[in-house]
N, C-alpha and C. Protein backbone atom coordinates (compact mmCIF):
# COMPACT_ATOMS: atom_id res chain seq x y z
N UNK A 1 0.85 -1.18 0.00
CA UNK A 1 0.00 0.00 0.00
C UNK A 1 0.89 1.24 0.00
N UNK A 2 0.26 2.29 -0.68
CA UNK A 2 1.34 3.39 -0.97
C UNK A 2 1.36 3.86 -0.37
N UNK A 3 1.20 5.79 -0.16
CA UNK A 3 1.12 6.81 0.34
C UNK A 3 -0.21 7.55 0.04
N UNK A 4 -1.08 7.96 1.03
CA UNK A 4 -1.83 8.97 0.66
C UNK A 4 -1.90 10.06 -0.50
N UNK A 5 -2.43 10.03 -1.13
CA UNK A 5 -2.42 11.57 -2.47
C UNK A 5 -2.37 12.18 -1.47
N UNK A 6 -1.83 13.26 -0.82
CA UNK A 6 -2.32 14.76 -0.28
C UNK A 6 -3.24 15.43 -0.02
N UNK A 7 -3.65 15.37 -1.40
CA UNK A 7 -4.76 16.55 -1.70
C UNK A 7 -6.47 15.61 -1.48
N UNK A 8 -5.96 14.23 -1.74
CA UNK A 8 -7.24 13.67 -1.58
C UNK A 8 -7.18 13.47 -0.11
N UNK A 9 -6.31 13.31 0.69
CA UNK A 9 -6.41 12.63 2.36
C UNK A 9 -6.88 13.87 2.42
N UNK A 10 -6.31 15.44 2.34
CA UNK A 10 -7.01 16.54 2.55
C UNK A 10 -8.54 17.12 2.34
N UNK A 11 -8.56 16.13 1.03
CA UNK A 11 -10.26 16.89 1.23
C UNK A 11 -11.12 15.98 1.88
N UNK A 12 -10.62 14.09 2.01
CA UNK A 12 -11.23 13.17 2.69
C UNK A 12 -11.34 13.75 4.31
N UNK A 13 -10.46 14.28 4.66
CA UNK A 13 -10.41 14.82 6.01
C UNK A 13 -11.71 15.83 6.37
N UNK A 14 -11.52 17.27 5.11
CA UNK A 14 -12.54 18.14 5.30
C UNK A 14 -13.85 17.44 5.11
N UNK A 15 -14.19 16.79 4.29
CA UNK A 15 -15.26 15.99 3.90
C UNK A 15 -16.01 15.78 5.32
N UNK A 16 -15.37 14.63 5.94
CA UNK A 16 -15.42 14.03 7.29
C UNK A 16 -16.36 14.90 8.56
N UNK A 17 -15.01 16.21 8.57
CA UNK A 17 -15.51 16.98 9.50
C UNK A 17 -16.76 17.64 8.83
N UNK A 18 -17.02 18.33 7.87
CA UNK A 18 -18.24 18.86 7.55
C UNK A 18 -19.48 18.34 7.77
N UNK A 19 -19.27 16.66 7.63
CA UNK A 19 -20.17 16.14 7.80
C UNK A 19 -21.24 15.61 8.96
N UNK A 20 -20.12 16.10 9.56
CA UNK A 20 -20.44 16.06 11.68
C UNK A 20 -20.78 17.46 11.82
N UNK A 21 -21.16 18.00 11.41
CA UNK A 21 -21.15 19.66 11.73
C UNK A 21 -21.45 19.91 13.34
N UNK A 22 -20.40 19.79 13.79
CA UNK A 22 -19.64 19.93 14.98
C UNK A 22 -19.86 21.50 15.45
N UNK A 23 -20.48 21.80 16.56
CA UNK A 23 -20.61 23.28 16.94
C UNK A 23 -19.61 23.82 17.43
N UNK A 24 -18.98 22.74 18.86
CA UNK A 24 -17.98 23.64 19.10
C UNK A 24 -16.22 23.06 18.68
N UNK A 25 -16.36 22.74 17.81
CA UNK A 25 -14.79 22.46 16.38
C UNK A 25 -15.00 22.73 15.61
N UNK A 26 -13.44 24.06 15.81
CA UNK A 26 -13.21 24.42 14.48
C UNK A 26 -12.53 23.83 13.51
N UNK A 27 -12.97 23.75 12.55
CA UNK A 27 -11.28 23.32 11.80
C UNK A 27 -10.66 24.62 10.33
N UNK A 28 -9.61 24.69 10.99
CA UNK A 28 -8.87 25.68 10.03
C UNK A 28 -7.97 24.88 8.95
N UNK A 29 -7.76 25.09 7.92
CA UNK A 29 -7.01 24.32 7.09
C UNK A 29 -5.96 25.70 6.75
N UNK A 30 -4.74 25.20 6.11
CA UNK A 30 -3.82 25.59 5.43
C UNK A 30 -3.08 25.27 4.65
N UNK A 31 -3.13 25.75 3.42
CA UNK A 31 -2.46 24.85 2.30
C UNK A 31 -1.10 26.04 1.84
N UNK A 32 -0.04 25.36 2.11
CA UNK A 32 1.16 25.94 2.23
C UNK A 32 2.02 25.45 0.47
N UNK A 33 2.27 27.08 0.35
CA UNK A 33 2.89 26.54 -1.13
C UNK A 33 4.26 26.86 -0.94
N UNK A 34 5.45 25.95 -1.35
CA UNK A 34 6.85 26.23 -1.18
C UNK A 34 6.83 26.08 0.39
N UNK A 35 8.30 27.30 0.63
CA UNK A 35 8.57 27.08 2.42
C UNK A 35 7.51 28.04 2.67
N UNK A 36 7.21 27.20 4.24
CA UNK A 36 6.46 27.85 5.12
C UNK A 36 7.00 28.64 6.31
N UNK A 37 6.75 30.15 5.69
CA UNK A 37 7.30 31.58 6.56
C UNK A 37 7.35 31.06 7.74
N UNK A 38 6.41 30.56 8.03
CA UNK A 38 6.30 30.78 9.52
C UNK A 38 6.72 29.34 10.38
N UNK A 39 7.54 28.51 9.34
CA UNK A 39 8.63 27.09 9.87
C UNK A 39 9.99 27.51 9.11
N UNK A 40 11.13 27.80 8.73
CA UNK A 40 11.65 28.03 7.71
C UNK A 40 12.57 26.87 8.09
N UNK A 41 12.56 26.17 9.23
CA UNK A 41 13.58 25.43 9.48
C UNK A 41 13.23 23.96 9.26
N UNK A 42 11.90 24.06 9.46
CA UNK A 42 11.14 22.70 8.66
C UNK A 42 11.80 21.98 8.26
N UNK A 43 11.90 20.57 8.79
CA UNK A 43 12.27 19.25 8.29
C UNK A 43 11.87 18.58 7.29
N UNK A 44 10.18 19.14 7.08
CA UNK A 44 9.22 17.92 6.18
C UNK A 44 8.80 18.94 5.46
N UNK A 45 8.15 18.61 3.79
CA UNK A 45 8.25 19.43 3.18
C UNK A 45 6.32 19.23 3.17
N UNK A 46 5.84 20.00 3.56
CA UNK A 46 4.71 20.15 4.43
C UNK A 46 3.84 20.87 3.57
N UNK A 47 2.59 20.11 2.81
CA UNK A 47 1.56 20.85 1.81
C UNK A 47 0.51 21.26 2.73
N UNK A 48 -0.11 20.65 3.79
CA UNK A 48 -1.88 21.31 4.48
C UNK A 48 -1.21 20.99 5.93
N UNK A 49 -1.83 21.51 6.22
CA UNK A 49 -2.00 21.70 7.84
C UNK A 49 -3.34 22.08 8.49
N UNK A 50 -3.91 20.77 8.56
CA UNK A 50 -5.28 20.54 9.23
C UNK A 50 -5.63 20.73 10.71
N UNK A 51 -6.27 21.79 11.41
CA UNK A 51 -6.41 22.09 13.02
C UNK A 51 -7.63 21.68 13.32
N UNK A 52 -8.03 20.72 14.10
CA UNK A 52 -9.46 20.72 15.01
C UNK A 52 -9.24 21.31 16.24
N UNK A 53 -9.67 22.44 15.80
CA UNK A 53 -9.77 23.13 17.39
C UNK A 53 -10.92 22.97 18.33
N UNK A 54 -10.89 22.35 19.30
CA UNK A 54 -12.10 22.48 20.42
C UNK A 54 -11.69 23.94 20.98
N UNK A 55 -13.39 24.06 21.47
CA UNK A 55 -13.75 25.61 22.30
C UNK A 55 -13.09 25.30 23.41
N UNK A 56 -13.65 24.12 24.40
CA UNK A 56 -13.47 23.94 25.28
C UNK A 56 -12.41 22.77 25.66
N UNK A 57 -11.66 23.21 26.71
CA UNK A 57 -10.60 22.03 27.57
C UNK A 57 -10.82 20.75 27.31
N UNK A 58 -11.71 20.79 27.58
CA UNK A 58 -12.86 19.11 27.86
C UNK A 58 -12.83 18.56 26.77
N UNK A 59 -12.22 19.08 25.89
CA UNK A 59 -12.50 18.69 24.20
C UNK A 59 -11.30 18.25 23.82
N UNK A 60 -10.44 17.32 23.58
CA UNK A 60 -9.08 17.09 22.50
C UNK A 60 -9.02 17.45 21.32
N UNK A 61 -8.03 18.83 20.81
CA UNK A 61 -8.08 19.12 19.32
C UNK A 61 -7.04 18.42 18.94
N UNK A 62 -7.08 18.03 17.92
CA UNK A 62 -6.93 17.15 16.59
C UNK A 62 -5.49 18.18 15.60
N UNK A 63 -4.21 18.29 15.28
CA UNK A 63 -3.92 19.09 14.47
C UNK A 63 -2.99 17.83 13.57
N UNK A 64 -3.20 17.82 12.29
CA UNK A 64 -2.69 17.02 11.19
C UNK A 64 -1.94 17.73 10.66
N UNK A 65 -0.82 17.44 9.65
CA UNK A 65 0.07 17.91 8.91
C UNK A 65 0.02 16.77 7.83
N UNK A 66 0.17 17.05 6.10
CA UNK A 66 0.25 16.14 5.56
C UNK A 66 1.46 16.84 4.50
N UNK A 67 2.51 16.01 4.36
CA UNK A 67 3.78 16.30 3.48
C UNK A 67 3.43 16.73 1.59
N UNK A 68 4.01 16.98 1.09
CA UNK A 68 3.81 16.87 -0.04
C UNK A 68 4.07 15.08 -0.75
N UNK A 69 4.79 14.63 -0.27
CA UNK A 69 4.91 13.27 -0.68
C UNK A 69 3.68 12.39 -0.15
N UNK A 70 2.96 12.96 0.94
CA UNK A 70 1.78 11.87 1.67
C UNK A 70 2.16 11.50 3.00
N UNK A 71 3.15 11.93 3.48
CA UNK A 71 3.70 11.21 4.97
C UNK A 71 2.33 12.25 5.88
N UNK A 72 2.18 11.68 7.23
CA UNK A 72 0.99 12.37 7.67
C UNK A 72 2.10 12.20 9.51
N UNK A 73 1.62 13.65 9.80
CA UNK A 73 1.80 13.69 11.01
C UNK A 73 0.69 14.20 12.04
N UNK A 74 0.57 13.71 13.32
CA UNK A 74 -0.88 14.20 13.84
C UNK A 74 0.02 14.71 15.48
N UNK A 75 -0.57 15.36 16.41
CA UNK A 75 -0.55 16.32 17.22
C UNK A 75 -2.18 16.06 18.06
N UNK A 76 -2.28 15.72 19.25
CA UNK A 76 -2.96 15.76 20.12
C UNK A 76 -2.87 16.22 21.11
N UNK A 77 -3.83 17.46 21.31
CA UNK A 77 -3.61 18.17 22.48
C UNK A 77 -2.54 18.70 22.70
N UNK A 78 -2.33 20.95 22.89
CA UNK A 78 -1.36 21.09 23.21
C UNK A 78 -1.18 21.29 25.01
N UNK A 79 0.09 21.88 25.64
CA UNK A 79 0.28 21.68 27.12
C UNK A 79 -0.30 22.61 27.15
N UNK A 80 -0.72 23.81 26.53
CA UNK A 80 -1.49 25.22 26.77
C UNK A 80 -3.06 24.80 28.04
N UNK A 81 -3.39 23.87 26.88
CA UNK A 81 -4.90 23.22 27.80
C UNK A 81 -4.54 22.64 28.40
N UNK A 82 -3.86 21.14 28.37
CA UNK A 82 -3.74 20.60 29.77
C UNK A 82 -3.46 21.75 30.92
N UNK A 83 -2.64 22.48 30.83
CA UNK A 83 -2.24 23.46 31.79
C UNK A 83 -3.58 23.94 32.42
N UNK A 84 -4.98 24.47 31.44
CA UNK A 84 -6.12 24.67 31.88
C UNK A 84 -6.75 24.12 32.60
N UNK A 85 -6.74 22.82 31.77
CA UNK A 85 -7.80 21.70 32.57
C UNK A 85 -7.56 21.44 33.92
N UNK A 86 -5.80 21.10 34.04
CA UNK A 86 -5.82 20.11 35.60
C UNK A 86 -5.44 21.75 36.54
N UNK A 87 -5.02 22.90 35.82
CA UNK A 87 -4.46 23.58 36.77
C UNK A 87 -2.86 23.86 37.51
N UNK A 88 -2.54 22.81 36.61
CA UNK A 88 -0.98 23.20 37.21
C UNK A 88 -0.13 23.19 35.92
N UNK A 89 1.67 23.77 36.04
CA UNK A 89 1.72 24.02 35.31
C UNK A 89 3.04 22.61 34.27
N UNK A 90 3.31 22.93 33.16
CA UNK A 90 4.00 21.84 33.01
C UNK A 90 5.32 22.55 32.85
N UNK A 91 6.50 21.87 33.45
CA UNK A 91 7.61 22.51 33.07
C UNK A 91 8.27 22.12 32.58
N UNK A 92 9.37 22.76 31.74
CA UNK A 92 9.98 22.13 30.60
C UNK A 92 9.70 21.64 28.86
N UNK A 93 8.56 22.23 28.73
CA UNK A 93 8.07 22.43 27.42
C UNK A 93 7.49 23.42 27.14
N UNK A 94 7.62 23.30 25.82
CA UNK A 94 6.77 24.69 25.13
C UNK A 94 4.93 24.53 24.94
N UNK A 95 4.44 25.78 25.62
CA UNK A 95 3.24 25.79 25.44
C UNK A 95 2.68 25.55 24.25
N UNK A 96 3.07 25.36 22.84
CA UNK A 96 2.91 25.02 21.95
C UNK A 96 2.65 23.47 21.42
N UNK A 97 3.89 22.77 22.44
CA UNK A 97 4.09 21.30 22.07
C UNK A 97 2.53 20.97 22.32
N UNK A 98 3.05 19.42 21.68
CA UNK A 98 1.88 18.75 22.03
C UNK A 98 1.49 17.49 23.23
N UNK A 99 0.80 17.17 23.67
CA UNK A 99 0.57 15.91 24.77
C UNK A 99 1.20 14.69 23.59
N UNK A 100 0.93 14.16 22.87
CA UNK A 100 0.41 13.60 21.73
C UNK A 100 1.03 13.52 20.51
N UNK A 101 2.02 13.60 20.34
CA UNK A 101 2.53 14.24 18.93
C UNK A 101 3.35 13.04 18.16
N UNK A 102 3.33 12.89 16.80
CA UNK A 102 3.62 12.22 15.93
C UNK A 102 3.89 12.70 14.46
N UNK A 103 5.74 12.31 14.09
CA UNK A 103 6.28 13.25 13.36
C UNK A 103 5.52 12.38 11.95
N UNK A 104 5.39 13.61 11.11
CA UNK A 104 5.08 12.91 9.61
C UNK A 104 5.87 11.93 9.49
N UNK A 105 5.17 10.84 9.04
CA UNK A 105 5.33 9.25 8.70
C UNK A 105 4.49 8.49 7.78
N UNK A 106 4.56 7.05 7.59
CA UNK A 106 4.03 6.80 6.86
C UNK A 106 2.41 6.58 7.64
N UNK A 107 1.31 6.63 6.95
CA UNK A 107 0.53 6.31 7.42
C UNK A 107 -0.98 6.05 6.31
N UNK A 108 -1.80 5.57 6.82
CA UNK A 108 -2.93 5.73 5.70
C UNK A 108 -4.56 6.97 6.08
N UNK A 109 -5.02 6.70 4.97
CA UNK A 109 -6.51 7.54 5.22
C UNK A 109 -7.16 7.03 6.07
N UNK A 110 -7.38 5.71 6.18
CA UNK A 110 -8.51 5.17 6.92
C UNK A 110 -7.81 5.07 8.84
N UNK A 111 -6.42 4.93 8.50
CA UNK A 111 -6.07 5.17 10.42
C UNK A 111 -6.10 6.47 10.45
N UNK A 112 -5.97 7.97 10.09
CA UNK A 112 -6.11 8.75 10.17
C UNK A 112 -8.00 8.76 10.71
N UNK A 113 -8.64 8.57 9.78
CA UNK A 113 -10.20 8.82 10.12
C UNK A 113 -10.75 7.96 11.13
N UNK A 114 -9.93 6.80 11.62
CA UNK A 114 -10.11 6.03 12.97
C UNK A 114 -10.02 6.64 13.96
N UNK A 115 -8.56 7.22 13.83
CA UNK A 115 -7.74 8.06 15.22
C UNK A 115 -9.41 9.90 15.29
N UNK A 116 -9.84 10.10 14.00
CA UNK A 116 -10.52 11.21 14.41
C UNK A 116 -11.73 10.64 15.19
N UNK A 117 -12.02 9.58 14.61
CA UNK A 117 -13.37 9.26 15.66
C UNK A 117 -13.29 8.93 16.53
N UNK A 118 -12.30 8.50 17.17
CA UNK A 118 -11.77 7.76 18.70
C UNK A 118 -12.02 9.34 19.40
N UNK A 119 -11.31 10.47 18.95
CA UNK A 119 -11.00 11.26 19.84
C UNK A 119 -12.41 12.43 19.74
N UNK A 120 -13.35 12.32 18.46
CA UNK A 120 -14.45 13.20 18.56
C UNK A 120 -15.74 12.21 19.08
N UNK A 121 -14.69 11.17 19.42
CA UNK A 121 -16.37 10.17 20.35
C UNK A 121 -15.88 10.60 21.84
N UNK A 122 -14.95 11.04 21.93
CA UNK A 122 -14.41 11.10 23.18
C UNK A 122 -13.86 10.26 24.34
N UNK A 123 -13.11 8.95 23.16
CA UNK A 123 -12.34 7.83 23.95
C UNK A 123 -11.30 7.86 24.05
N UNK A 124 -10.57 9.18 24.11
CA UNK A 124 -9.14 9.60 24.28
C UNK A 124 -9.03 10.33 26.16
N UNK A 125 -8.14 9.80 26.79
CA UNK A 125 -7.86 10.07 28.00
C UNK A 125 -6.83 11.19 28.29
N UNK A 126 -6.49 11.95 29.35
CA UNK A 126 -5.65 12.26 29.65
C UNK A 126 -4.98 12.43 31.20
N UNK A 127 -4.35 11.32 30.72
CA UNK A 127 -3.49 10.29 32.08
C UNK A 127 -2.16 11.86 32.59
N UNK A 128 -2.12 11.53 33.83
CA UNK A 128 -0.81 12.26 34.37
C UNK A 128 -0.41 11.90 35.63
N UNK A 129 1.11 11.79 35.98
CA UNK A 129 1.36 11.99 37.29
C UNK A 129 1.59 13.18 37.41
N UNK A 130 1.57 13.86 38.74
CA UNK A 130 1.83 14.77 39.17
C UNK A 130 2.66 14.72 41.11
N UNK A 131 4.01 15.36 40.50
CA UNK A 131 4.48 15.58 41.65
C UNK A 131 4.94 16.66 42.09
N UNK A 132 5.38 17.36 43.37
CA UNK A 132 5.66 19.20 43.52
C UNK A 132 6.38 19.64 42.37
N UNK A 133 5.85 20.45 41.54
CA UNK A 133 6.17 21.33 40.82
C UNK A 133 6.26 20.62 39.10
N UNK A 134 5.90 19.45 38.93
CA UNK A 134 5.59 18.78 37.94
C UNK A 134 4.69 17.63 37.45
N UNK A 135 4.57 18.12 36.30
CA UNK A 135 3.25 17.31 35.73
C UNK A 135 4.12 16.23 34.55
N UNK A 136 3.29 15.15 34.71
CA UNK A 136 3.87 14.78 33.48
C UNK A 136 2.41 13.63 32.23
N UNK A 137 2.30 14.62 31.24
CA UNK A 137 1.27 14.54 30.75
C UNK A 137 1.65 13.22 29.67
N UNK A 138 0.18 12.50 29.29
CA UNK A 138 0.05 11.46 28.42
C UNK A 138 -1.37 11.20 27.66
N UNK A 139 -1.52 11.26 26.86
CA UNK A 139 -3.00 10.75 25.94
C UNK A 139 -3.31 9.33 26.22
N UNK A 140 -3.86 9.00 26.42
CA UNK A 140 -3.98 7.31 27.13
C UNK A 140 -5.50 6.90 25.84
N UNK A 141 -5.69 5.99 26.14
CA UNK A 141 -6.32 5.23 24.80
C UNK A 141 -6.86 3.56 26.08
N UNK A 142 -7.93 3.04 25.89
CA UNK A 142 -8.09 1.64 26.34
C UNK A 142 -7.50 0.76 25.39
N UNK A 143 -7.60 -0.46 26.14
CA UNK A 143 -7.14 -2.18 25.25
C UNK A 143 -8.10 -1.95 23.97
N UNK A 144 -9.61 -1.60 23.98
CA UNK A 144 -10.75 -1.85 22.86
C UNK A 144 -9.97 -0.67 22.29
N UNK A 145 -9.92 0.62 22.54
CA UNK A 145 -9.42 1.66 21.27
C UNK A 145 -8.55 1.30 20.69
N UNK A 146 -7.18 1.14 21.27
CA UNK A 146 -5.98 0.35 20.53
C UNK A 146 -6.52 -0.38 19.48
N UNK A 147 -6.87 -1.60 20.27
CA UNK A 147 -7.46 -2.23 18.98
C UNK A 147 -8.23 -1.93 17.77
N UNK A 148 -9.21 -0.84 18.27
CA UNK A 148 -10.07 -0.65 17.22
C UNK A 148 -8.86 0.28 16.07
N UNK A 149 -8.17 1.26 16.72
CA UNK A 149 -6.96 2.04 15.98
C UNK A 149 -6.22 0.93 15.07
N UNK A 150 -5.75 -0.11 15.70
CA UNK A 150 -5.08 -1.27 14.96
C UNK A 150 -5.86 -1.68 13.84
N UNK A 151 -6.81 -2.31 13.81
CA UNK A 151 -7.89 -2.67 12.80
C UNK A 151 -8.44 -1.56 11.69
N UNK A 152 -8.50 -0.43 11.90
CA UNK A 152 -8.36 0.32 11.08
C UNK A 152 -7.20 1.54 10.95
N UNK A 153 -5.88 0.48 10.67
CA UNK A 153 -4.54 0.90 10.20
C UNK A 153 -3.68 2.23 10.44
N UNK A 154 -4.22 2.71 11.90
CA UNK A 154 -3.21 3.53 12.32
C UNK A 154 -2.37 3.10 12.80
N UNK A 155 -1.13 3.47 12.53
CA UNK A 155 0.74 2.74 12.34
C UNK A 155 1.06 2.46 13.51
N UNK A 156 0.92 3.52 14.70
CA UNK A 156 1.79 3.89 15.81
C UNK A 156 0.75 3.53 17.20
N UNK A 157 1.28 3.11 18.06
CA UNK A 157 0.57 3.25 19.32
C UNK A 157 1.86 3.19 20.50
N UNK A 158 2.70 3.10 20.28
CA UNK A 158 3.72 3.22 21.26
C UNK A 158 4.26 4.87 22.01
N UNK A 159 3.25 5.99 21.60
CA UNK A 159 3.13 6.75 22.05
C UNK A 159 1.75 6.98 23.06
N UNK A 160 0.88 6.32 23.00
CA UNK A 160 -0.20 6.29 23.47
C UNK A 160 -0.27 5.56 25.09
N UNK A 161 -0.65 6.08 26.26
CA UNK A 161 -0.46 4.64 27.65
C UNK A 161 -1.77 4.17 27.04
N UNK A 162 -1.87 3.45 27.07
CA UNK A 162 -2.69 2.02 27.05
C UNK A 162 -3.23 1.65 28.72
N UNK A 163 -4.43 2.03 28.79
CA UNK A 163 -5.18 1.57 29.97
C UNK A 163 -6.20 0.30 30.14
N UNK A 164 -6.61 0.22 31.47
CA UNK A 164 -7.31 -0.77 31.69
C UNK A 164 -8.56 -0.23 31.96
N UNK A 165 -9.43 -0.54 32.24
CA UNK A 165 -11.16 -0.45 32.76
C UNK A 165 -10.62 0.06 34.62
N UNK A 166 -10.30 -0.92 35.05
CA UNK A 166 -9.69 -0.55 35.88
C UNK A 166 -9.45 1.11 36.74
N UNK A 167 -8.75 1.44 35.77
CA UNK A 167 -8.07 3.07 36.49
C UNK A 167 -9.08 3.62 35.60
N UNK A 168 -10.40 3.73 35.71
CA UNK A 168 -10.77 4.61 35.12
C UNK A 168 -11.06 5.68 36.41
N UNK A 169 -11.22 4.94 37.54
CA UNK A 169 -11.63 5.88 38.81
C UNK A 169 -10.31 6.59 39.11
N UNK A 170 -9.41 6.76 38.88
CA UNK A 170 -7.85 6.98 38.98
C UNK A 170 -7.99 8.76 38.98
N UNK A 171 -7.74 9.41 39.68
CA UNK A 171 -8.43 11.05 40.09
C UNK A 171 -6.81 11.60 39.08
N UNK A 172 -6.40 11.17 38.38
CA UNK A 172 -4.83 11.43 37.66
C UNK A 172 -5.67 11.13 36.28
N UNK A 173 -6.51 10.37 35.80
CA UNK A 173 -7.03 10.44 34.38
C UNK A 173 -8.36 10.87 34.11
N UNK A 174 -7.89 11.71 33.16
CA UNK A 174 -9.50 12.52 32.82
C UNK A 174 -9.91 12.46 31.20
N UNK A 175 -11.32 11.93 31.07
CA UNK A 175 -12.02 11.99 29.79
C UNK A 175 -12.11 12.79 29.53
N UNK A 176 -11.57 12.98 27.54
CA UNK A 176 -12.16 14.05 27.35
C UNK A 176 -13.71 13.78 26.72
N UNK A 177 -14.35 14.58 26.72
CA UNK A 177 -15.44 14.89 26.41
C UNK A 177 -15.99 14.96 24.62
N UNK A 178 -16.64 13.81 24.53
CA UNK A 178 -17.24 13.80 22.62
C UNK A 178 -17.36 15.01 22.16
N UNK A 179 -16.79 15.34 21.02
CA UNK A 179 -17.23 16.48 20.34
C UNK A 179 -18.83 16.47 19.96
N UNK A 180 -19.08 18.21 20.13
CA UNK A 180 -20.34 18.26 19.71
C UNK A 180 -20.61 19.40 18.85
């Protein structure tokens, strides 16, 4: 199996979201021609840049990047919100980074549109320890999401904690909330 067209994972993407007409996600697109001003140091040679922005904390936004060759990189949740949600602060990263993040790679359309419904059904977690003066943040996923992510061909899960039923009472992991 190849690489994504670009331009088609891009409009399969917009497609998707339009079709949920989602009140509070935004999604901004950007289609970047040549270098992008505002990366110049850019590694990947980077055609769209797809944002699901949630209004609210409670919400996991979604930000995609897709290469000009088809490599796809995704971004979950930056520390800006976690910082909101739990209240404390994280140190040692940029408010920019992400909880979540995954450099353009290979990947397909259909794990891409898996990984969006996992996280706009709202079966994406966010696990943390916390000790004086640090947080240390994680996107957590159950045994059934994994799987369901696996089965429809998203590449990576070794960034993800992997939970049990178990810790869901765990006052350190918090649901986010289905998009609406």
């Amino acid at each position: 199996m190849g690489l994504p067209v670009p331009e088609e994972l891009k409009d399969l993407i917009v497609s998707w979201f339009e079709a949920h007409d989602y009140e509070d996600i935004h999604l901004y697109l950007k289609e970047i021609e040549g270098e992008d001003p505002e990366d110049p140091n850019q590694e990947y040679d980077i055609r769209y840049e797809i944002n699901l922005i949630a209004e609210k904390v409670s919400q996991a936004s979604v930000f995609i990047w897709i290469s000009r060759e088809g490599y796809i990189g995704i971004g979950i949740e930056k520390v800006r919100n976690v910082e909101k949600r739990v209240g404390k602060r994280i140190y040692g990263r940029s408010k920019r980074a992400f909880i979540y993040g995954r450099e353009p790679a290979t990947g397909s359309s259909a794990g891409v549109l898996a990984l969006l419904k996992v996280v706009s059904d709202g079966e994406v977690l966010l696990c943390y320890q916390h000790i004086p003066m640090l947080l240390f943040p994680k996107i957590g996923i159950t045994k059934e999401t994994a799987k369901y992510l696996v089965q429809h061909g998203y590449p990576s899960l070794r960034d993800f904690r992997i939970i049990t039923k178990e810790t869901d009472s765990n006052p350190n992991i918090l649901r986010y909330e289905p998009w609406k």
